[in-house]
C-alpha atoms as a PDB file:
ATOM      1  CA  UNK A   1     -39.002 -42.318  -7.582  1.00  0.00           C
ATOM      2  CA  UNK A   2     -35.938 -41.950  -9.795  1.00  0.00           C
ATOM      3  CA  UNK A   3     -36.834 -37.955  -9.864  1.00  0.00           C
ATOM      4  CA  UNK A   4     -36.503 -37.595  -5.795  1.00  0.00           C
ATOM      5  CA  UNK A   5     -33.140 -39.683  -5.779  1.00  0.00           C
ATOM      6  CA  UNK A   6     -32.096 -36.966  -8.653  1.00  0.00           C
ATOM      7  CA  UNK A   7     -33.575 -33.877  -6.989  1.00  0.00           C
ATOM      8  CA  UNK A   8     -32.469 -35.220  -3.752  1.00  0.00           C
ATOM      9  CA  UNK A   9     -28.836 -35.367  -5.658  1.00  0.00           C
ATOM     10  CA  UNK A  10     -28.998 -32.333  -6.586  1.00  0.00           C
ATOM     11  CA  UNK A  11     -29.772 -30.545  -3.126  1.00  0.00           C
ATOM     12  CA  UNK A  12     -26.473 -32.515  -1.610  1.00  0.00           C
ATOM     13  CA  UNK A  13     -24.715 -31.102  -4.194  1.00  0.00           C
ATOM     14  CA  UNK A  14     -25.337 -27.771  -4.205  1.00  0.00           C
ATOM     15  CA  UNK A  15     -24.882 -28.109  -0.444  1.00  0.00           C
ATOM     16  CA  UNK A  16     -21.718 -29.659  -0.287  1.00  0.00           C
ATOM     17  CA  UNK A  17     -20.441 -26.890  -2.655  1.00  0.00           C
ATOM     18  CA  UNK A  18     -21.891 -23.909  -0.253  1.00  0.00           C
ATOM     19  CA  UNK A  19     -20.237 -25.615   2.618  1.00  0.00           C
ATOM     20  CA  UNK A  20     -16.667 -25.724   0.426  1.00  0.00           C
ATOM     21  CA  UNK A  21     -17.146 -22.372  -0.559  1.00  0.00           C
ATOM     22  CA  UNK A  22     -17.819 -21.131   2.960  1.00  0.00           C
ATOM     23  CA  UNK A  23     -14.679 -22.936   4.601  1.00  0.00           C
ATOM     24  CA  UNK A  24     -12.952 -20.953   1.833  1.00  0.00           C
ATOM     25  CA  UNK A  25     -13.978 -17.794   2.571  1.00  0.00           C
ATOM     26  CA  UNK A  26     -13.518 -18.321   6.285  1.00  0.00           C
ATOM     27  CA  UNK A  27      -9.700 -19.515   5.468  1.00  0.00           C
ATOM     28  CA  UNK A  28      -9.172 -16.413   3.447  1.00  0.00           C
ATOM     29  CA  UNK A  29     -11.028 -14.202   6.228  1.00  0.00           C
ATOM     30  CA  UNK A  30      -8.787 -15.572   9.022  1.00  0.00           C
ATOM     31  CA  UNK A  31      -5.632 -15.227   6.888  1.00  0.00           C
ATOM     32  CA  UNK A  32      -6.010 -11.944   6.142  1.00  0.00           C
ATOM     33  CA  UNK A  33      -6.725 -10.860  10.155  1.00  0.00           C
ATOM     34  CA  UNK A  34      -3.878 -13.002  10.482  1.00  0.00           C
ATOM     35  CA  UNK A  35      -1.426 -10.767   8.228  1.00  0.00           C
ATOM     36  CA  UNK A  36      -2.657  -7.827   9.538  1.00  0.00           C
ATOM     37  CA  UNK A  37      -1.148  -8.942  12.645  1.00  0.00           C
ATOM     38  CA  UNK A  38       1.948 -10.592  12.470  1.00  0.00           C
ATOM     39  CA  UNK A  39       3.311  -7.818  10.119  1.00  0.00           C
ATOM     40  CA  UNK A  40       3.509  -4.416  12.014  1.00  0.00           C
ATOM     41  CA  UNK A  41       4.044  -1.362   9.501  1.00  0.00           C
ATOM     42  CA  UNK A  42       6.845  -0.467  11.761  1.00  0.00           C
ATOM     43  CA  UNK A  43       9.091  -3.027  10.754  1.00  0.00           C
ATOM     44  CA  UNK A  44       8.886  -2.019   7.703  1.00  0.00           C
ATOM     45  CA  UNK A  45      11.605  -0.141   5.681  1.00  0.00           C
ATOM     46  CA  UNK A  46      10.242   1.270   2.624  1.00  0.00           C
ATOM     47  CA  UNK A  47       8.059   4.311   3.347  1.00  0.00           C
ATOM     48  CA  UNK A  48       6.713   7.230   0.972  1.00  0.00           C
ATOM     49  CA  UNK A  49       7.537  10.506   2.557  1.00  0.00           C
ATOM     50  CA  UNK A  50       5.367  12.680   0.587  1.00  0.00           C
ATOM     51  CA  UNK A  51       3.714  12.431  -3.410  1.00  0.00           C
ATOM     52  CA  UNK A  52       3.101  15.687  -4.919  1.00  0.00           C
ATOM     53  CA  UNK A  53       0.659  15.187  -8.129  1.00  0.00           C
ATOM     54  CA  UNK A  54       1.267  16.753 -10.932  1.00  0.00           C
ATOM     55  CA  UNK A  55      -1.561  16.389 -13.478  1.00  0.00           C
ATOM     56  CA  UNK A  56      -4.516  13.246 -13.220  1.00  0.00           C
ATOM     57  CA  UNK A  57      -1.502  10.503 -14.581  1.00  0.00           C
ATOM     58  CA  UNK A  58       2.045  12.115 -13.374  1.00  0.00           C
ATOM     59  CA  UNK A  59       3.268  12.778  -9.855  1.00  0.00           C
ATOM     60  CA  UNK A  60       6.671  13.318  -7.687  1.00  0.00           C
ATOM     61  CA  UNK A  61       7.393  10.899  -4.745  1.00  0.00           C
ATOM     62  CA  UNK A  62       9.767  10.815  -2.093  1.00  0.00           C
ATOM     63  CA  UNK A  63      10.500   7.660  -1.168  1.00  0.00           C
ATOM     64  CA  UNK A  64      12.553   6.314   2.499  1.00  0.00           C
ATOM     65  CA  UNK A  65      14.561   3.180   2.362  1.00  0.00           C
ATOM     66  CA  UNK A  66      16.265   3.285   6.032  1.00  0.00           C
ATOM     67  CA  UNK A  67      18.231   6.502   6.130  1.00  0.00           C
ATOM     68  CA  UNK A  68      18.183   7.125   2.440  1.00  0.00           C
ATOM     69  CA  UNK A  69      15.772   9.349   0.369  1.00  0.00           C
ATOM     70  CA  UNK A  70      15.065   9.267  -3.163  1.00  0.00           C
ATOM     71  CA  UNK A  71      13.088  11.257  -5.806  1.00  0.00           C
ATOM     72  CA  UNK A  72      11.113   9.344  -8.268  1.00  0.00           C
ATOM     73  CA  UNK A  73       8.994  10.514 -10.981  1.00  0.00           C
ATOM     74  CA  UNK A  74       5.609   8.315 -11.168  1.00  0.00           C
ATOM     75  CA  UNK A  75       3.472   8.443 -14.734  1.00  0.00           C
ATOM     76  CA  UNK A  76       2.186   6.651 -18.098  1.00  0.00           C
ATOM     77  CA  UNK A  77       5.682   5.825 -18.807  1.00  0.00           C
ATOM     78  CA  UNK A  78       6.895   3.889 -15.936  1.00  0.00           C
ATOM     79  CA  UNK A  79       9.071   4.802 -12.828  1.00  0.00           C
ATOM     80  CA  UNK A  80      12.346   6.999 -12.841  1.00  0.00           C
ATOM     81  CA  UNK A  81      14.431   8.067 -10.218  1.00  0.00           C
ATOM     82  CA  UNK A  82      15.282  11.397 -10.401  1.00  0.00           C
ATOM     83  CA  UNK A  83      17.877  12.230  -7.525  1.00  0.00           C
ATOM     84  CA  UNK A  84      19.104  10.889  -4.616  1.00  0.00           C
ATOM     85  CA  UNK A  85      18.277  13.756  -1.500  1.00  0.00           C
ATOM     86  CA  UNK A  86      20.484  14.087   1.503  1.00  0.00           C
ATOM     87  CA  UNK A  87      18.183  15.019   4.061  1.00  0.00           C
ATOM     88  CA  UNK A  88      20.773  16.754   6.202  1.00  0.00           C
ATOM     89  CA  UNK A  89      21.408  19.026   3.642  1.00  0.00           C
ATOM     90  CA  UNK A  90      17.488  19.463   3.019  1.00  0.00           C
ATOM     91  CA  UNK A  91      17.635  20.290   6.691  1.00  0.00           C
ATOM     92  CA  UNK A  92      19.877  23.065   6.675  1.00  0.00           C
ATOM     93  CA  UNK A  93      18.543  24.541   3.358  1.00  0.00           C
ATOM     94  CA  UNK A  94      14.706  24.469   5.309  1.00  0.00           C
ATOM     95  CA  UNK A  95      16.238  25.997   8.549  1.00  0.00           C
ATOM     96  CA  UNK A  96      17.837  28.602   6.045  1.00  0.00           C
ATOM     97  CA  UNK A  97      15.286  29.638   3.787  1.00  0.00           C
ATOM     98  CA  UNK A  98      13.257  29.848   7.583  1.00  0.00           C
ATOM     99  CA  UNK A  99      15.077  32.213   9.213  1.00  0.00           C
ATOM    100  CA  UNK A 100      15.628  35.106   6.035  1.00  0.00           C
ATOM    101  CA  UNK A 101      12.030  34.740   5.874  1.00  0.00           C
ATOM    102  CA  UNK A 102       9.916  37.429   6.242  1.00  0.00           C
ATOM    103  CA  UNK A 103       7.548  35.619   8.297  1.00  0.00           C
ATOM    104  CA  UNK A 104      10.025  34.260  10.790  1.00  0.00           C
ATOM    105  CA  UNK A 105       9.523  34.570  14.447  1.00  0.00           C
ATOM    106  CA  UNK A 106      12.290  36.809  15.481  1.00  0.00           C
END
């Protein structure tokens, strides 16, 4: 008899702790839909513009904080900003370089 109390024990056990760990994983389920929700990515204001790689461990990024742009250099070493970029500026350069070229509509 003492072995079916023991074995009986043991089944409650190992029972209890499937029913903990599947609360847990519900709870962590439901938290996550949650999040997903009640943070829109609009709302946010850090955004990457572009990332242009340039080898397996180094690239460029452009990087948005509201209306301001900045160039950062991403590798092995760590993060460094590299310039600040006013975009109107960019602009007119682009609209430029766009019309003396020699694929421009005309």
């Amino acid at each position: 008899m003492p072995e079916t109390s023991l074995t009986m024990m043991m089944v409650q056990s190992v029972a209890a702790l499937a029913a903990v760990l599947a609360i847990f994983a519900g709870l962590v389920w439901a938290l996550r839909k949650l999040q997903h929700h009640t943070l829109p990515h609009q709302g946010r204001k850090l955004k990457v513009v572009q990332r242009l790689s340039l080898d397996a461990k180094n690239s460029v990024v452009e990087i948005q904080y509201e209306d301001q742009h900045f160039l950062l250099g991403v590798g092995q070493a760590g993060v460094h900003k590299i310039a600040d970029i006013d975009v109107e500026k960019m602009q007119g350069i682009r609209v430029d370089v766009d019309q003396h070229s020699p694929h421009a509509k005309t």
